[in-house]
C-alpha atoms as a PDB file:
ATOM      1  CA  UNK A   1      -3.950   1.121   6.019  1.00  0.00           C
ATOM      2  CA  UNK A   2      -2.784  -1.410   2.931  1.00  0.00           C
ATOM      3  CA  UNK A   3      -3.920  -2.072  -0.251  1.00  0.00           C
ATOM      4  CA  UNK A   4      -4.378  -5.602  -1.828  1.00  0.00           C
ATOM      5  CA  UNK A   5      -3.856  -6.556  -5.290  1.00  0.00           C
ATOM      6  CA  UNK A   6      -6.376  -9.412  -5.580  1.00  0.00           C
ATOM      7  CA  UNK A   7      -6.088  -9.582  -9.639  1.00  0.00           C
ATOM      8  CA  UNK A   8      -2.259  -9.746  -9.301  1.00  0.00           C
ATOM      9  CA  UNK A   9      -1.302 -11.409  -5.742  1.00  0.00           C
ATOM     10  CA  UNK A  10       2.446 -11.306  -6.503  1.00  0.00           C
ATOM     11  CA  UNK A  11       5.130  -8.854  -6.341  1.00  0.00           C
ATOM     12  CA  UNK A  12       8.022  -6.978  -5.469  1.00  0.00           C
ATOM     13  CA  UNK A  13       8.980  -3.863  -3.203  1.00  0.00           C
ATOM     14  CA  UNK A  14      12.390  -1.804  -4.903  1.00  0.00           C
ATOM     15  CA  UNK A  15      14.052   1.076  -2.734  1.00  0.00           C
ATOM     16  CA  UNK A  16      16.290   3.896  -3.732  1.00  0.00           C
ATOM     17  CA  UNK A  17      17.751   5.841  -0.540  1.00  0.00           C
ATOM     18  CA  UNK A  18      18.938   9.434  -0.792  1.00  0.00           C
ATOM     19  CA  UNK A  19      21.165  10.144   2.217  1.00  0.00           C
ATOM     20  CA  UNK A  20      21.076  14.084   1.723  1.00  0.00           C
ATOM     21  CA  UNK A  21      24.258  16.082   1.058  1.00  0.00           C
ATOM     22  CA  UNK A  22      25.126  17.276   4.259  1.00  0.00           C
ATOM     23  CA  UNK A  23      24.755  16.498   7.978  1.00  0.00           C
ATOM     24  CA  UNK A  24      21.210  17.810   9.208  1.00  0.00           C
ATOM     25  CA  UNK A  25      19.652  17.513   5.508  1.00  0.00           C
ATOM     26  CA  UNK A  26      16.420  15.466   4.619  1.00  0.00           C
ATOM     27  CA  UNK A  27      16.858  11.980   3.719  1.00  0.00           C
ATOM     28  CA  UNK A  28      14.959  10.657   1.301  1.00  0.00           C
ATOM     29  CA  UNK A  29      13.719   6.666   0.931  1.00  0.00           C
ATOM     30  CA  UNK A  30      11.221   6.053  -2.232  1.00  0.00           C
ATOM     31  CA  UNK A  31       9.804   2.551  -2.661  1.00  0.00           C
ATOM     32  CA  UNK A  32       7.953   1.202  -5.753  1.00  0.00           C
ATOM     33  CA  UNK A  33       5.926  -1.680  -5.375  1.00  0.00           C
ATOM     34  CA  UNK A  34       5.790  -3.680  -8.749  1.00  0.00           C
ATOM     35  CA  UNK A  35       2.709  -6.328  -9.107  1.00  0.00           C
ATOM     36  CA  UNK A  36       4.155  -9.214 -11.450  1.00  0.00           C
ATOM     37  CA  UNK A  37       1.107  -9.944 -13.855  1.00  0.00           C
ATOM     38  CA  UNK A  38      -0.237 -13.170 -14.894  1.00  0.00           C
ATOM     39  CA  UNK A  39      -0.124 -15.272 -17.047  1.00  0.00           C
ATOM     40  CA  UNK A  40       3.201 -13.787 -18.705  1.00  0.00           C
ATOM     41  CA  UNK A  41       4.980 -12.479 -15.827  1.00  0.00           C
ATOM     42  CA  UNK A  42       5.306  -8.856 -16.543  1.00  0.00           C
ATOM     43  CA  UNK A  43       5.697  -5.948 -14.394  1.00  0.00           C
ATOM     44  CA  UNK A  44       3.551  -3.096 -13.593  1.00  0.00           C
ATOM     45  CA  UNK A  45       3.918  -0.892 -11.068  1.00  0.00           C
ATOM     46  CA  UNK A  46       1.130  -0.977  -8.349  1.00  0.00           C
ATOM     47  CA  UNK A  47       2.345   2.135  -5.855  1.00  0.00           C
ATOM     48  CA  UNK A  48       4.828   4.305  -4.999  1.00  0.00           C
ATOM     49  CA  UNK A  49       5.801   6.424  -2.189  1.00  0.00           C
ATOM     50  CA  UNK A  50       8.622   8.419   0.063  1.00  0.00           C
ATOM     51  CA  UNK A  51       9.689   8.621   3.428  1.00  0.00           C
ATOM     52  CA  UNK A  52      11.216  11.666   4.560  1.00  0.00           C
ATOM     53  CA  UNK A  53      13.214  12.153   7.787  1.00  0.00           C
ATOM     54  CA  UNK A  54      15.602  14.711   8.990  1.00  0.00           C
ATOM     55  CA  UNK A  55      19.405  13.065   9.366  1.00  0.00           C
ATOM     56  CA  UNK A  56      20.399  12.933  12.828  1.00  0.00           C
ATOM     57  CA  UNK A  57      23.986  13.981  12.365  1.00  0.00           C
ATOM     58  CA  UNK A  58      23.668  17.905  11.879  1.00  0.00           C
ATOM     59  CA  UNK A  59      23.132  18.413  16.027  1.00  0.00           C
ATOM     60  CA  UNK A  60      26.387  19.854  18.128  1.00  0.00           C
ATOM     61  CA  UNK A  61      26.786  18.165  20.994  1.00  0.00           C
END
């Protein structure tokens, strides 16, 4: 599923990561998709979201 900005065709994608604080905790990735707006160029943001995933590192082998 996608989305398309057809009033503003140009953008960016920006990432922040949060690794957790310990082996076996959530990690975190949040994205913010910014539409650059005509005629002036400024930003707005379009959409956000996070991805969520369990770190690998907390099994014993």
């Amino acid at each position: 599923m996608g989305t398309r900005d057809v009033d503003h065709p140009y953008g960016f994608a920006a990432f922040t990561v949060d690794p957790g604080r310990f082996p076996g905790d959530t990690a975190r990735m949040h994205a913010t998709y910014y539409s650059l707006d005509k005629p002036n160029g400024e930003l707005s943001v379009f959409e956000q979201f996070t991805l969520r995933r369990k770190r690998s590192d907390g099994h014993r082998h």
